[in-house]
N, C-alpha and C. Protein backbone atom coordinates (compact mmCIF):
# COMPACT_ATOMS: atom_id res chain seq x y z
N UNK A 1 121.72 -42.20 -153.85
CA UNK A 1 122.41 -41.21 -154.64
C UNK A 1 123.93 -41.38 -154.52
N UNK A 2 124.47 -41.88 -153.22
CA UNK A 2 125.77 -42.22 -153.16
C UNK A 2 125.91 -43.00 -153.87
N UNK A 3 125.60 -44.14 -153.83
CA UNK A 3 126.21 -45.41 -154.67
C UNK A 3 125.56 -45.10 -156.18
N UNK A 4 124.63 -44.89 -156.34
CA UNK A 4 124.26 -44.49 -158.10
C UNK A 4 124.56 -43.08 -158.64
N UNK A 5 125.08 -42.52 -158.34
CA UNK A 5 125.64 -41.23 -158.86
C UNK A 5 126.72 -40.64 -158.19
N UNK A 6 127.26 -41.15 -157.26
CA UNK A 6 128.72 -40.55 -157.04
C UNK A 6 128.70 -39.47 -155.74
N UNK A 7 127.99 -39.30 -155.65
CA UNK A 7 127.31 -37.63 -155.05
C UNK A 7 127.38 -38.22 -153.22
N UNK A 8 128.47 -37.20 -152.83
CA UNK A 8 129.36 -37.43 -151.57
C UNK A 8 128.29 -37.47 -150.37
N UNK A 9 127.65 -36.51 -150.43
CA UNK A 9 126.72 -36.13 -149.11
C UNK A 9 125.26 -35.54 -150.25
N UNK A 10 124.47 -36.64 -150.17
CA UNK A 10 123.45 -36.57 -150.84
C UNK A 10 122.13 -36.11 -149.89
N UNK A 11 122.47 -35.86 -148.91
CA UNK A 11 121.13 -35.39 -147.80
C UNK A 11 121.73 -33.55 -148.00
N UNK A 12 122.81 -33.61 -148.47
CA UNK A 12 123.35 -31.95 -148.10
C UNK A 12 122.62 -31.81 -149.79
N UNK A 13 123.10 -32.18 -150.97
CA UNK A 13 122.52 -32.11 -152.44
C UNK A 13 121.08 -32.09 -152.40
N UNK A 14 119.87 -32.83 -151.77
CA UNK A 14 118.31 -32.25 -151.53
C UNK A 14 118.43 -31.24 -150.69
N UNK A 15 118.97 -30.72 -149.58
CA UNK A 15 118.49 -29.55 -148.96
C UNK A 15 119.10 -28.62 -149.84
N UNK A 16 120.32 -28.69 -150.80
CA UNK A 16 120.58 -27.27 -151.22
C UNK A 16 119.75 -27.11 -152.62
N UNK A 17 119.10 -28.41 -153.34
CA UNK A 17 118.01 -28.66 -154.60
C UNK A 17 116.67 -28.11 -153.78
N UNK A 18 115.94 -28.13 -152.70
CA UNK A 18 115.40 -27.07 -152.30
C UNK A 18 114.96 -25.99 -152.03
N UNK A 19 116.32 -25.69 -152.18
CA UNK A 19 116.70 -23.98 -151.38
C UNK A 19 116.97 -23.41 -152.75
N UNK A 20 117.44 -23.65 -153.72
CA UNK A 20 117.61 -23.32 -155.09
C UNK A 20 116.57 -23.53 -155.63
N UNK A 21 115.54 -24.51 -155.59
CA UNK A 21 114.20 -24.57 -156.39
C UNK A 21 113.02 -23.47 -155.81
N UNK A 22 113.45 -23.21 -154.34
CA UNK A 22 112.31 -21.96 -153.86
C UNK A 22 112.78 -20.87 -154.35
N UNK A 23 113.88 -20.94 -154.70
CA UNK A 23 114.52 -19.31 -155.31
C UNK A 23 114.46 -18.63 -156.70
N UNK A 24 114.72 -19.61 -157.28
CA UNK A 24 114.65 -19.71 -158.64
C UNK A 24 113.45 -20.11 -159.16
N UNK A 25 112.53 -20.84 -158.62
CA UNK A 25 111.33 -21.00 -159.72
C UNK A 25 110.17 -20.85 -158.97
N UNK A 26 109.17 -20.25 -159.77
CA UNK A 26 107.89 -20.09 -159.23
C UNK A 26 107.44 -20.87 -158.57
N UNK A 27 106.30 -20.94 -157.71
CA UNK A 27 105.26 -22.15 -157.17
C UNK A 27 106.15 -23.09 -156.68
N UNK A 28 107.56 -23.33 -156.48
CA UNK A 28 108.43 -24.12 -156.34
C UNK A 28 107.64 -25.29 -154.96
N UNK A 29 107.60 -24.37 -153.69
CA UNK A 29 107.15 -24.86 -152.72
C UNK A 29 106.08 -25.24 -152.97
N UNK A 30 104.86 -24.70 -153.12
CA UNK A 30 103.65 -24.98 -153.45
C UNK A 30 102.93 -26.03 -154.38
N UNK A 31 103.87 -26.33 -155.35
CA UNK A 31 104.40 -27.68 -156.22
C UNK A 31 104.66 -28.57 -155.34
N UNK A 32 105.62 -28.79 -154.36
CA UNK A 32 106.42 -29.67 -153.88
C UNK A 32 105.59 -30.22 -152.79
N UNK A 33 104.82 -29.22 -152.34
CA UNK A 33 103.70 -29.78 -151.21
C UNK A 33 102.82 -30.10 -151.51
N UNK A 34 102.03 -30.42 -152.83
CA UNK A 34 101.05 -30.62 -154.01
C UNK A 34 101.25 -32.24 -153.90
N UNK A 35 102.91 -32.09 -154.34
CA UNK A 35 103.18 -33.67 -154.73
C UNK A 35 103.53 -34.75 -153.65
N UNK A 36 103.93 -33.94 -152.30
CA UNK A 36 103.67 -34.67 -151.06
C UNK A 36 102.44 -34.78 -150.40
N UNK A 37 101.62 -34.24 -150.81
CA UNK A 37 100.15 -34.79 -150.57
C UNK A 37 99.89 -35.56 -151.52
N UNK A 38 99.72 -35.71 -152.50
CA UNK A 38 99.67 -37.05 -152.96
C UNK A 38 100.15 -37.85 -152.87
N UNK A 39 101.17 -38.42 -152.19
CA UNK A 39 102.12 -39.24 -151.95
C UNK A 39 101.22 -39.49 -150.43
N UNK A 40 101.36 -39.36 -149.86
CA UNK A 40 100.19 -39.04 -148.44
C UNK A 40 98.77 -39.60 -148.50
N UNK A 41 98.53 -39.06 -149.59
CA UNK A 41 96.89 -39.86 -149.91
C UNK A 41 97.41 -41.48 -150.13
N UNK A 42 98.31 -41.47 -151.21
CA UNK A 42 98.62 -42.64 -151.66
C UNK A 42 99.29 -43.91 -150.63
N UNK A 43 99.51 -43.50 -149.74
CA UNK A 43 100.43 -44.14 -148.16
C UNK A 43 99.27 -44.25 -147.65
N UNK A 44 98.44 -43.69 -147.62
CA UNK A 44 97.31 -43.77 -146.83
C UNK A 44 96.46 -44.72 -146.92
N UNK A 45 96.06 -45.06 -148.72
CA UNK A 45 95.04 -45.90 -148.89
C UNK A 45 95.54 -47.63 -149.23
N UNK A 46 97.80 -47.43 -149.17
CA UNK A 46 97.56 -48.59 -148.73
C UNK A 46 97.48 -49.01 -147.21
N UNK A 47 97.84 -48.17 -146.45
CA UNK A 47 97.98 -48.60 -144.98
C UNK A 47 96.85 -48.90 -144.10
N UNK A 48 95.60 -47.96 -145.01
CA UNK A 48 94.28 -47.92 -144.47
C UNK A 48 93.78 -49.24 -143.85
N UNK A 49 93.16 -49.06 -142.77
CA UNK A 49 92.43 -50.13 -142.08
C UNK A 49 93.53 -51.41 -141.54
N UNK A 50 94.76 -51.45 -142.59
CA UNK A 50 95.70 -52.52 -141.60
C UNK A 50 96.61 -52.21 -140.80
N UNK A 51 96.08 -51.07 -139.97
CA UNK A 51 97.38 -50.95 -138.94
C UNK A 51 96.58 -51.14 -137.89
N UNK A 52 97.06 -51.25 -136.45
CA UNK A 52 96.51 -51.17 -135.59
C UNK A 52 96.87 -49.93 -134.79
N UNK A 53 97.55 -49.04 -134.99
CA UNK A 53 97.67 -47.75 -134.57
C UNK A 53 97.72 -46.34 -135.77
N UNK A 54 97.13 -45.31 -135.49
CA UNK A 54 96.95 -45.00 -136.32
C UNK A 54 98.43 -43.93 -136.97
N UNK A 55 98.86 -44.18 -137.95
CA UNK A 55 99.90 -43.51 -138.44
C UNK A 55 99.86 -42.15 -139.16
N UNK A 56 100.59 -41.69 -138.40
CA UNK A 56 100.46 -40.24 -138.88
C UNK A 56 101.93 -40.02 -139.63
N UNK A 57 101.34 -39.72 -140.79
CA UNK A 57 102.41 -39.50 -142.17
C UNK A 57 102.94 -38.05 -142.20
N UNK A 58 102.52 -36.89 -141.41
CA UNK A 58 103.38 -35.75 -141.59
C UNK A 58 104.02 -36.13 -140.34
N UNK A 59 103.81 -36.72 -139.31
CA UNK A 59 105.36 -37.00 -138.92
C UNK A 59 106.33 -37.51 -139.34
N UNK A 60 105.87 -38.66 -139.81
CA UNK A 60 106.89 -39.69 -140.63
C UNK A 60 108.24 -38.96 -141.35
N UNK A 61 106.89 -37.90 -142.16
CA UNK A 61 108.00 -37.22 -143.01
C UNK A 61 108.63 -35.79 -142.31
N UNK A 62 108.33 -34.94 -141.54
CA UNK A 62 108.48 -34.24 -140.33
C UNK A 62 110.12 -34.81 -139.94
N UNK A 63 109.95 -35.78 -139.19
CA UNK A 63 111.33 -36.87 -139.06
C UNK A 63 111.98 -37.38 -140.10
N UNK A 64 111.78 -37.75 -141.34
CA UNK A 64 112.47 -37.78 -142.08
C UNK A 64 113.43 -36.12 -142.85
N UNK A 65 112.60 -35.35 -143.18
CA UNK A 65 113.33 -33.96 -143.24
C UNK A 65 114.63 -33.88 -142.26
N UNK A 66 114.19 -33.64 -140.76
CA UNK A 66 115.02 -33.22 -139.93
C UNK A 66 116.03 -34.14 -139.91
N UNK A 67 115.80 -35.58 -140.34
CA UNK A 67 117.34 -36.39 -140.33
C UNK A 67 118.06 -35.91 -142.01
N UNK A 68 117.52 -35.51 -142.74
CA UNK A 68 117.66 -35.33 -144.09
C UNK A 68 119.12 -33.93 -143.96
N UNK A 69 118.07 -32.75 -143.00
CA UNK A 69 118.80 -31.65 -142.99
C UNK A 69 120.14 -32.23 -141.80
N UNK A 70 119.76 -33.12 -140.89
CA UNK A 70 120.97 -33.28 -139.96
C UNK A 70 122.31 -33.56 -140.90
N UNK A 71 121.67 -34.63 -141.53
CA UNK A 71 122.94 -35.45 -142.17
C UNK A 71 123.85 -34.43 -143.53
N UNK A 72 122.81 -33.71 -143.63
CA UNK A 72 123.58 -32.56 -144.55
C UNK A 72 124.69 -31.28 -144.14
N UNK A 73 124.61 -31.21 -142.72
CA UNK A 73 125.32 -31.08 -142.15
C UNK A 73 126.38 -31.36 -141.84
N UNK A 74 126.65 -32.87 -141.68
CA UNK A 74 128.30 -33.51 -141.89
C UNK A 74 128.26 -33.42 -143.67
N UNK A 75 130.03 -32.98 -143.17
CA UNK A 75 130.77 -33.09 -144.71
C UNK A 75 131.63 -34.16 -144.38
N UNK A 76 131.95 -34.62 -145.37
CA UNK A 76 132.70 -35.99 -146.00
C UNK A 76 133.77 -35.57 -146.76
C-alpha cells in the first residue's frame, strides 16, 4: 500500500478500515470472519499433508494482526 498508493502508515489505514467497517456497517465483523475462514480452508488444502509439522493458521494470523496493530502505532 506504501509503494502502490502513497498511503504513509498502511498497517495504521487497515486497523482504522476496521474499526470504521464494525461501526458503520452491519455484519461487518461477521463478514470479515466468513472470509477469513475461507481463506483458512483454502491455506489448508494447499499445505495439507506436505508439512511435517502441523500448522496452525489462527496463529499465523493471530501474529500477523498483532504486528499489523503494532506497526500502526508508529507514525511517520
Amino acid at each position: 500500500m506504501r509503494d502502490d498508493y502513497g498511503v504513509e502508515n498502511p498497517s495504521q489505514a487497515i486497523i482504522n478500515l476496521f474499526i470504521q467497517g464494525s461501526k458503520h456497517y452491519d455484519q461487518f465483523t461477521s463478514n470479515v470472519s466468513e472470509l477469513t475462514q475461507l481463506e483458512q480452508d483454502f491455506m489448508s488444502r494447499i499445505v495439507g499433508g506436505r508439512v511435517n509439522n502441523i500448522l496452525d493458521l489462527n496463529r499465523v494470523y493471530i501474529e500477523n494482526i498483532g504486528n499489523i496493530f503494532i506497526e500502526s502505532m508508529n507514525s511517520k
